[in-house]
C-alpha atoms as a PDB file:
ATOM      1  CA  UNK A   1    -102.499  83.361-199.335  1.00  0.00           C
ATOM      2  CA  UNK A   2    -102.265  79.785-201.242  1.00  0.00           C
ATOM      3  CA  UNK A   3    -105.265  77.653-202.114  1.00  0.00           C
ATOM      4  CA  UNK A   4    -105.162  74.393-199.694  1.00  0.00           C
ATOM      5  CA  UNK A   5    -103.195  71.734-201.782  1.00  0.00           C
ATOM      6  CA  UNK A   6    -105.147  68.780-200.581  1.00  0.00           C
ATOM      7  CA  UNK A   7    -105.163  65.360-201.808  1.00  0.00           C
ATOM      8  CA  UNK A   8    -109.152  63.456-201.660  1.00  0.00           C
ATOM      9  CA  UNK A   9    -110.729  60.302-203.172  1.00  0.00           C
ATOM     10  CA  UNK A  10    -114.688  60.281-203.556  1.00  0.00           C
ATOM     11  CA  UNK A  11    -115.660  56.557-203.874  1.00  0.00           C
ATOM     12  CA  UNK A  12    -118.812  55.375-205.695  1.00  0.00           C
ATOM     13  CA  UNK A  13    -121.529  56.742-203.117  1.00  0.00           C
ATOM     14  CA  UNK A  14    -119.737  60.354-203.068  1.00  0.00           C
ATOM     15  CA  UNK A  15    -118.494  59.804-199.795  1.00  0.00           C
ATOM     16  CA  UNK A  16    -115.246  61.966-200.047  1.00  0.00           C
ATOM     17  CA  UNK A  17    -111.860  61.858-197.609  1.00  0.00           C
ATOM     18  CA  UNK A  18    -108.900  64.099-197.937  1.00  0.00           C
ATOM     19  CA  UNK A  19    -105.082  62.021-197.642  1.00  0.00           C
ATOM     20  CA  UNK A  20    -104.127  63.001-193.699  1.00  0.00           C
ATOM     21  CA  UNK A  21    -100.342  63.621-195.058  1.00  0.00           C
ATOM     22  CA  UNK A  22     -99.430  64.551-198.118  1.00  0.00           C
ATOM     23  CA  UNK A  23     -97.395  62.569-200.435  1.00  0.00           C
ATOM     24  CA  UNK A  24     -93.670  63.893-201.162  1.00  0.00           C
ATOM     25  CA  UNK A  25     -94.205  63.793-205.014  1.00  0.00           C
ATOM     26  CA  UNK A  26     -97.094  62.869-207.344  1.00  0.00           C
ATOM     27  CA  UNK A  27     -95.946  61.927-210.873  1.00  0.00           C
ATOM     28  CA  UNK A  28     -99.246  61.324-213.713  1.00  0.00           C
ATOM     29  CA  UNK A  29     -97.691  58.923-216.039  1.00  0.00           C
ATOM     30  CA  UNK A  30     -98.801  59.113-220.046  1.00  0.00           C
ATOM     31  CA  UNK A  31     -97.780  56.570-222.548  1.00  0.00           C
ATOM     32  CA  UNK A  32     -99.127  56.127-225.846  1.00  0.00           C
ATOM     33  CA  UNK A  33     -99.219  52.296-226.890  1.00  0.00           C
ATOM     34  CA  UNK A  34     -96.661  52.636-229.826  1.00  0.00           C
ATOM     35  CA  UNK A  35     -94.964  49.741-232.038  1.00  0.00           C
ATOM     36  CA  UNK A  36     -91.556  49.987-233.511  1.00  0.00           C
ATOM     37  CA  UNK A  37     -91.573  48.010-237.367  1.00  0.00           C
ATOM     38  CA  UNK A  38     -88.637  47.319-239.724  1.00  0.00           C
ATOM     39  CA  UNK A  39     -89.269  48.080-243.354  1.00  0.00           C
ATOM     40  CA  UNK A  40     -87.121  46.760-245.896  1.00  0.00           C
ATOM     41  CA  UNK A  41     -84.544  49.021-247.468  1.00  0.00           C
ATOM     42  CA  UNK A  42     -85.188  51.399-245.065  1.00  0.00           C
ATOM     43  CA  UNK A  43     -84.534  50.399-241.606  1.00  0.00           C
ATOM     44  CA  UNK A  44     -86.781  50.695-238.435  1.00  0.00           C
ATOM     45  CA  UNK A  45     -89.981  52.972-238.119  1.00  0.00           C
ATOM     46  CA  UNK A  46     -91.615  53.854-234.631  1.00  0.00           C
ATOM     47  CA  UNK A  47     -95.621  53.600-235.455  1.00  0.00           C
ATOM     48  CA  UNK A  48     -97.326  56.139-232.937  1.00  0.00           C
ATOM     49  CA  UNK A  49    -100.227  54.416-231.099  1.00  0.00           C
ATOM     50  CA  UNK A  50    -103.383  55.398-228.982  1.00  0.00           C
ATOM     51  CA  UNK A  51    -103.146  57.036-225.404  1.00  0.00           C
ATOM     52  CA  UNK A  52    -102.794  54.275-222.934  1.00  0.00           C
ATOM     53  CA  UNK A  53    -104.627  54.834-219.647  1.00  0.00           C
ATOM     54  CA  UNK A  54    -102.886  57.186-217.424  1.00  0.00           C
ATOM     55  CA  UNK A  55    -101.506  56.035-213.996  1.00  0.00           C
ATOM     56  CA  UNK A  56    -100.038  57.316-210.542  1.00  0.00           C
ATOM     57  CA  UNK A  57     -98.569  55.604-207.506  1.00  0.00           C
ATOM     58  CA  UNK A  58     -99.378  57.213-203.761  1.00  0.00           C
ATOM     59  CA  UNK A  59     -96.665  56.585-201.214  1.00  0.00           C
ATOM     60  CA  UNK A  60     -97.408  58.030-197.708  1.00  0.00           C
ATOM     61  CA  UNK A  61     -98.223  57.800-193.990  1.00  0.00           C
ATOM     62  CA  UNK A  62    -101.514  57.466-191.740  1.00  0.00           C
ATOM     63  CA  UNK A  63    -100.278  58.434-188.847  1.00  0.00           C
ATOM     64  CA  UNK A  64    -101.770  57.334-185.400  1.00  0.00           C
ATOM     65  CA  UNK A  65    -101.458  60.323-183.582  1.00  0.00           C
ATOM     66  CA  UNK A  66    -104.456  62.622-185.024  1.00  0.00           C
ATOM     67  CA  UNK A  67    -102.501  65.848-183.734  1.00  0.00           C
ATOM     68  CA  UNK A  68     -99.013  64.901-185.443  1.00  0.00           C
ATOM     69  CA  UNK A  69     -97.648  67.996-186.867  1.00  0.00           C
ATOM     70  CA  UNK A  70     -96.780  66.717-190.350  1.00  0.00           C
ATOM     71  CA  UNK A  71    -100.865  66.109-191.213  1.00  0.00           C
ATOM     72  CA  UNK A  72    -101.362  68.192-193.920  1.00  0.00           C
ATOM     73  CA  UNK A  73    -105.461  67.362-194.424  1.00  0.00           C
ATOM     74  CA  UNK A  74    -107.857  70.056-192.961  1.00  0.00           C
ATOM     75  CA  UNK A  75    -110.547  66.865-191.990  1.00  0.00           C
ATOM     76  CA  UNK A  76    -109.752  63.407-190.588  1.00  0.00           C
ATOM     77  CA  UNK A  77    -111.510  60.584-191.007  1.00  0.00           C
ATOM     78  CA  UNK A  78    -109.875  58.975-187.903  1.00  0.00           C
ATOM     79  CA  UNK A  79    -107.199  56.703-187.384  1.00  0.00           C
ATOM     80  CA  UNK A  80    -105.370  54.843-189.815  1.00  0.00           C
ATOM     81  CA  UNK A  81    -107.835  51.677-190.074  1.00  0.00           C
ATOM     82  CA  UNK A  82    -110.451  53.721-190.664  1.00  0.00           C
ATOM     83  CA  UNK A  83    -108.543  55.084-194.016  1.00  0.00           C
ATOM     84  CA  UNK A  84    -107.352  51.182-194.456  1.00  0.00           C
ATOM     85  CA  UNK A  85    -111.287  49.882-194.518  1.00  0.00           C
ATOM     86  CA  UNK A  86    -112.415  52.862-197.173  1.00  0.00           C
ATOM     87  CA  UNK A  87    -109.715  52.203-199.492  1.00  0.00           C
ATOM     88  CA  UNK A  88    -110.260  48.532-199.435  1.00  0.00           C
ATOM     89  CA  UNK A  89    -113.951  49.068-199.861  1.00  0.00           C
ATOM     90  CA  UNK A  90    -113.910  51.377-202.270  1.00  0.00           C
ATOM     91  CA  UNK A  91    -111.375  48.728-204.251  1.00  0.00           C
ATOM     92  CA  UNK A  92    -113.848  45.293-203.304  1.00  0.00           C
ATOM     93  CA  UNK A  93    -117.083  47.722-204.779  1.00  0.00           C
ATOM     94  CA  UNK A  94    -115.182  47.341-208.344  1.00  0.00           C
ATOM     95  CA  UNK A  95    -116.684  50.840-208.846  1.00  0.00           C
ATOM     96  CA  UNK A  96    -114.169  53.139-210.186  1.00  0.00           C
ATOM     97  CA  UNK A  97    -113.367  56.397-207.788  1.00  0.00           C
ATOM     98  CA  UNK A  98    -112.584  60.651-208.461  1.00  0.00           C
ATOM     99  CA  UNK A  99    -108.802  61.208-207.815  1.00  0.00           C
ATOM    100  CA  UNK A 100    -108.505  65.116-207.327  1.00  0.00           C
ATOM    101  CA  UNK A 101    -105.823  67.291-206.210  1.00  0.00           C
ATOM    102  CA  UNK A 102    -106.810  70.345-205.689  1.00  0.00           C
ATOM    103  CA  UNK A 103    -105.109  73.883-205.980  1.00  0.00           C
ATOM    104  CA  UNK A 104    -103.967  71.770-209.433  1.00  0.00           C
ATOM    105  CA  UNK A 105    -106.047  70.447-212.738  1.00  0.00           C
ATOM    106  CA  UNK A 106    -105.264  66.644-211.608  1.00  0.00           C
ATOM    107  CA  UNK A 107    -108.922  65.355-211.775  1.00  0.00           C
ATOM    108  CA  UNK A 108    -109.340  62.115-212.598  1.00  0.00           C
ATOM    109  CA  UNK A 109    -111.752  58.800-212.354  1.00  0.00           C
ATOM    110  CA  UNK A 110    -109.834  55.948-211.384  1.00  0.00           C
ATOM    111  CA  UNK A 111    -109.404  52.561-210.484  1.00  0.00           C
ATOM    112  CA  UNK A 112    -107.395  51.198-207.535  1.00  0.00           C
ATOM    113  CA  UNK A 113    -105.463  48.584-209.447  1.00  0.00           C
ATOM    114  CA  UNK A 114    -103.382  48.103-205.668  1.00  0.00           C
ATOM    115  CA  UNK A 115    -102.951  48.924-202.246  1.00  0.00           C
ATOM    116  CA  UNK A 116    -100.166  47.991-199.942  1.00  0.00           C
ATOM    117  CA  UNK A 117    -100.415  48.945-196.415  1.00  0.00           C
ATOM    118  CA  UNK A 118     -98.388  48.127-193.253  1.00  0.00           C
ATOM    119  CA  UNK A 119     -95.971  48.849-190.585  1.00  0.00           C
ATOM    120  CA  UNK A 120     -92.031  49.022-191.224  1.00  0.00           C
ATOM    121  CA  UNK A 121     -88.666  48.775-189.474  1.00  0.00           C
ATOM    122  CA  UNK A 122     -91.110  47.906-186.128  1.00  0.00           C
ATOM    123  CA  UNK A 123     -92.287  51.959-185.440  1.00  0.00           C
ATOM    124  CA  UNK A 124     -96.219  51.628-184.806  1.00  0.00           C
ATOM    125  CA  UNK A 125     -96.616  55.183-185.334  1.00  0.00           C
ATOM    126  CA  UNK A 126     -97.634  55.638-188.189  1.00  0.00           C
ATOM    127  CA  UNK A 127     -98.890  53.006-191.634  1.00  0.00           C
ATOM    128  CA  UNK A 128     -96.787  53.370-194.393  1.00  0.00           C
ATOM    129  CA  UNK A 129     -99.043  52.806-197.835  1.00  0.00           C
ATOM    130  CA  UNK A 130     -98.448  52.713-201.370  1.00  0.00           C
ATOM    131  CA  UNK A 131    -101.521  53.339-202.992  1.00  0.00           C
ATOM    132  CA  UNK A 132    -101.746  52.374-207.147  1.00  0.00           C
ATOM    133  CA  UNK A 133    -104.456  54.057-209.305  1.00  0.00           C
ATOM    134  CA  UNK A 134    -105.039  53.408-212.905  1.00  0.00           C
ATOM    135  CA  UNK A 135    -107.511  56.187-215.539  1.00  0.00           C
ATOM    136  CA  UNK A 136    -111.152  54.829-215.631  1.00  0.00           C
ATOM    137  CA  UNK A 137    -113.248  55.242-219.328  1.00  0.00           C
ATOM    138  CA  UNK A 138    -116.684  53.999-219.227  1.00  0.00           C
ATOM    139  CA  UNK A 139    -117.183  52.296-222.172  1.00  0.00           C
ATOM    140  CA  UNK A 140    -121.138  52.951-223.271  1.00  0.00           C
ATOM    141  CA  UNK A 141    -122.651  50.828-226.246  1.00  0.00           C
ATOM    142  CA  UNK A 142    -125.546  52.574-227.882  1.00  0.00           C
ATOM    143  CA  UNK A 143    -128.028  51.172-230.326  1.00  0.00           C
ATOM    144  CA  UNK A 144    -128.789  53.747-233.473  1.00  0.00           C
ATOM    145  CA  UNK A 145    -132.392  53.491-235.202  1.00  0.00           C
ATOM    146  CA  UNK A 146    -132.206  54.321-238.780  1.00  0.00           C
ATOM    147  CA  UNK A 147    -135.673  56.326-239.041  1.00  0.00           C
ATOM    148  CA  UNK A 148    -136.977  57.901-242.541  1.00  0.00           C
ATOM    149  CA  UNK A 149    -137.803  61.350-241.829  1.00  0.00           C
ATOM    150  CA  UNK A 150    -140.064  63.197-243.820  1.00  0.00           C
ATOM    151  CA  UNK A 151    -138.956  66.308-244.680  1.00  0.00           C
ATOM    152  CA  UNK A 152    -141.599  68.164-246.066  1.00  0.00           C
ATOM    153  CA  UNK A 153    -143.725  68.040-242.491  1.00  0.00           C
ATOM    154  CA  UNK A 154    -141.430  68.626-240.075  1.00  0.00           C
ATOM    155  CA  UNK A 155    -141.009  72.134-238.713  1.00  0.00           C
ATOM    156  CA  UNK A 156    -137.993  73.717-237.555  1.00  0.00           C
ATOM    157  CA  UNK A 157    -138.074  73.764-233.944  1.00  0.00           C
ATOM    158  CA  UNK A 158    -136.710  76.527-231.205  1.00  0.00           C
ATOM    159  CA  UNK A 159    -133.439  75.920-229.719  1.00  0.00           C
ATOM    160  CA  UNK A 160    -133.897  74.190-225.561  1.00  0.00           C
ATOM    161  CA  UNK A 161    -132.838  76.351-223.166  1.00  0.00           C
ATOM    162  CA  UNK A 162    -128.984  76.159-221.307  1.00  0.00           C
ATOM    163  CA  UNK A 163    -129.537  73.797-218.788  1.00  0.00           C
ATOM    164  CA  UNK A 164    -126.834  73.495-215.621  1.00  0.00           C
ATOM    165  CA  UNK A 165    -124.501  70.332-216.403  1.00  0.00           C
ATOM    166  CA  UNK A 166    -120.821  69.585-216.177  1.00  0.00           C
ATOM    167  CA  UNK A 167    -118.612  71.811-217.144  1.00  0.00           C
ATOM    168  CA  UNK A 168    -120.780  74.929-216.949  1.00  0.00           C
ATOM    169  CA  UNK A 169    -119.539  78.126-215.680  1.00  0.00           C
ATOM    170  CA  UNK A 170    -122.096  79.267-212.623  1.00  0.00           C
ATOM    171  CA  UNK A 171    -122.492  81.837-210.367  1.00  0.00           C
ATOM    172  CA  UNK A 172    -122.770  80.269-206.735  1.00  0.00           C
ATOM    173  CA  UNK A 173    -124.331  82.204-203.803  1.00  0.00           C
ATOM    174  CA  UNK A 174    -124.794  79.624-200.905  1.00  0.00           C
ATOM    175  CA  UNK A 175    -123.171  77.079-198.537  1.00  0.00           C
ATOM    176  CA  UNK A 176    -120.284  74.471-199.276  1.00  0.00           C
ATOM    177  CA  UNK A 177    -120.880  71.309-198.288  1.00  0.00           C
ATOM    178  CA  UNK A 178    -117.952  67.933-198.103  1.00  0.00           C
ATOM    179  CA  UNK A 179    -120.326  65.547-200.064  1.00  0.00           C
ATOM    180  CA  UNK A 180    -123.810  65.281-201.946  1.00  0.00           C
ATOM    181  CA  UNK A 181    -125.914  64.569-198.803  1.00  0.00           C
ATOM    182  CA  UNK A 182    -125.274  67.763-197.225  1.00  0.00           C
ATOM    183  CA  UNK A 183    -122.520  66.545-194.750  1.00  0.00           C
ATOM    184  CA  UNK A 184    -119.788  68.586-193.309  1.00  0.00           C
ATOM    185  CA  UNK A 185    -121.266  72.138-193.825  1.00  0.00           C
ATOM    186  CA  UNK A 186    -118.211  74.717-194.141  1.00  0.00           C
ATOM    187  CA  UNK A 187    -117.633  78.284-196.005  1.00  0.00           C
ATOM    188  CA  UNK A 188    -120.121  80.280-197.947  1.00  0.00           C
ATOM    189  CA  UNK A 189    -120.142  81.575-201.387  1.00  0.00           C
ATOM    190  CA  UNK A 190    -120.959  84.787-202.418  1.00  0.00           C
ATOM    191  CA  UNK A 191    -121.407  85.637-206.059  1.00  0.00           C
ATOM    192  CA  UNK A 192    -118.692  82.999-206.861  1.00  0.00           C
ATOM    193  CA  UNK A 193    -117.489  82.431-210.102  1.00  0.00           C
ATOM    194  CA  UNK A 194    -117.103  78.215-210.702  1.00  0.00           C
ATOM    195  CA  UNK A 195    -117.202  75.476-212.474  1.00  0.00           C
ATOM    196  CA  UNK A 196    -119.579  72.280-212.049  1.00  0.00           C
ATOM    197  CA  UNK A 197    -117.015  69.961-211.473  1.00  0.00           C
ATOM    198  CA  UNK A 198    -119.945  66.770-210.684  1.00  0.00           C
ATOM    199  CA  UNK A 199    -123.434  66.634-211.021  1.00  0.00           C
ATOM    200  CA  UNK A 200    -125.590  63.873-208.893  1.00  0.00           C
ATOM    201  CA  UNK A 201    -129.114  65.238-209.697  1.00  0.00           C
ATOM    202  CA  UNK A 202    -130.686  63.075-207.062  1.00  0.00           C
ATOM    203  CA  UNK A 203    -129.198  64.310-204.210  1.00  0.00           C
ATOM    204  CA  UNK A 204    -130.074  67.809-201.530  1.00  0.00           C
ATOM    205  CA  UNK A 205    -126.931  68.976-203.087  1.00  0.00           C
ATOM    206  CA  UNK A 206    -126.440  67.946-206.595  1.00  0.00           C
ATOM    207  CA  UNK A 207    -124.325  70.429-207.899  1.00  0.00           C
ATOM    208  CA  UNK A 208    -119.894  69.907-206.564  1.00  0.00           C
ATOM    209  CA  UNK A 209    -117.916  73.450-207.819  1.00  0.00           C
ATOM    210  CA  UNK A 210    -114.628  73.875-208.193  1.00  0.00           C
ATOM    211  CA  UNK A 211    -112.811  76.731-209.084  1.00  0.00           C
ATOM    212  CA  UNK A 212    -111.923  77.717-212.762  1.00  0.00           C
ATOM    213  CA  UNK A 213    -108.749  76.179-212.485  1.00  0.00           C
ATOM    214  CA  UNK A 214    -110.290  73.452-211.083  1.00  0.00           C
ATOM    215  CA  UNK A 215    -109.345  73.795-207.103  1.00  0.00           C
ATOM    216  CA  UNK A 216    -111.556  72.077-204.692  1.00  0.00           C
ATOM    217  CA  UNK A 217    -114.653  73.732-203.353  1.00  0.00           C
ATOM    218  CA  UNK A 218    -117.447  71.402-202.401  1.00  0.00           C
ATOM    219  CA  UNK A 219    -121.356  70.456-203.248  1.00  0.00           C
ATOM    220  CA  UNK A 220    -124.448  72.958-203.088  1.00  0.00           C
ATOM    221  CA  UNK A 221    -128.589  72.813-203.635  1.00  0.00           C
ATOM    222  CA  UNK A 222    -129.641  73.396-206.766  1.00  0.00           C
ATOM    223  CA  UNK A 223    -130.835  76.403-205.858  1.00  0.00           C
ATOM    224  CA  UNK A 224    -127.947  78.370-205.191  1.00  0.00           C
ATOM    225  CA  UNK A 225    -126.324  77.924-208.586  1.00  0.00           C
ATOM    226  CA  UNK A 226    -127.463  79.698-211.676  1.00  0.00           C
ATOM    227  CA  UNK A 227    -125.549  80.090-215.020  1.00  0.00           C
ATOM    228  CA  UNK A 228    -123.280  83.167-215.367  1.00  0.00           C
END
């Protein structure tokens, strides 16, 4: 059986919602910022530049009738204002938000540079929306100390142990859960092999897995995750 392809947004307080219809096509796009120069005698020369931030574009539906058989999500958040106030939260909290699709490796944190939402050709049965999203990079300044060390008194000192962070590969024995806070309880994990996907340290479940290949699974305590 195929993994769930499922399209969800987490906005800044890990509050998570999955697209109620999936969009027809999803294209990343990936430019690098390049500059074309003419040299003398030789003619023109393409100068390859940094990455550019990556972006996508969202076209699709909230429809107003909750059973419509075209809904795609497994949970809705209601009806289509209710999807219209998160997004335009999430965009007023100038936070940046996770983009994921899962059953894929399209993980992202993003920023929604637009959203454009309404009705068309007068059928009120569903919003049409194009939703805009542009790569997010925290930029972090850090202040570096120049400190003298003395050599000759400092001893070598062990190795700290593997701690649980991003990235690691854990072992997961416990309940799946749709956000941080322990809402939405849904399948158990047994002896599953995944990836910590986030980490929000403060929360009853700190720990969101995914699998290797980075499919969507959910958040779990702290103590039902231990490194493989």
């Amino acid at each position: 059986m195929s993994e769930h392809l499922g399209f969800y947004l987490t906005n800044k307080n890990n509050e998570t919602i999955e697209l109620p219809v999936n969009p027809a096509e999803v294209m990343l796009k990936c430019e690098t910022d390049d500059k074309s120069e003419t040299i003398v005698s030789f003619g023109e020369i393409n100068r390859i530049g940094e990455a550019k931030f990556k972006s996508v574009s969202i076209q699709s539906t909230f429809p107003t009738d909750l059973e419509a058989h075209y809904i795609s999500a497994n949970d809705l958040l209601g009806k289509p204002q209710a999807y219209i106030d998160w997004i335009i939260s999430a965009h007023k909290s100038h936070k940046p938000i996770r983009f994921l699709v899962s059953s894929t490796k399209i993980t992202l944190e993003m920023t929604i540079s637009s959203f454009e939402y309404g009705m068309k050709s007068g059928y009120d049965g569903e919003y049409q929306y194009t939703l805009d999203l542009k790569e997010y990079r925290p930029v972090e300044v850090k202040q570096i100390n120049s400190v003298q060390k003395n050599t000759n008194s400092m001893a070598a000192r062990p190795s700290p142990p593997k701690k649980i962070g991003l990235g690691s590969i854990v072992i997961v024995n416990g309940q799946l859960h749709r956000d941080s806070y322990g809402n939405g309880p849904g399948q158990y994990e047994q002896n599953a092999r995944r990836k910590i996907s986030f980490v929000e340290l403060n929360k009853a479940y700190p720990y969101h897995v995914s699998t290797l290949d980075g499919g969507w699974r959910g958040w779990v305590r702290q103590s039902e995750v231990r490194l493989e």
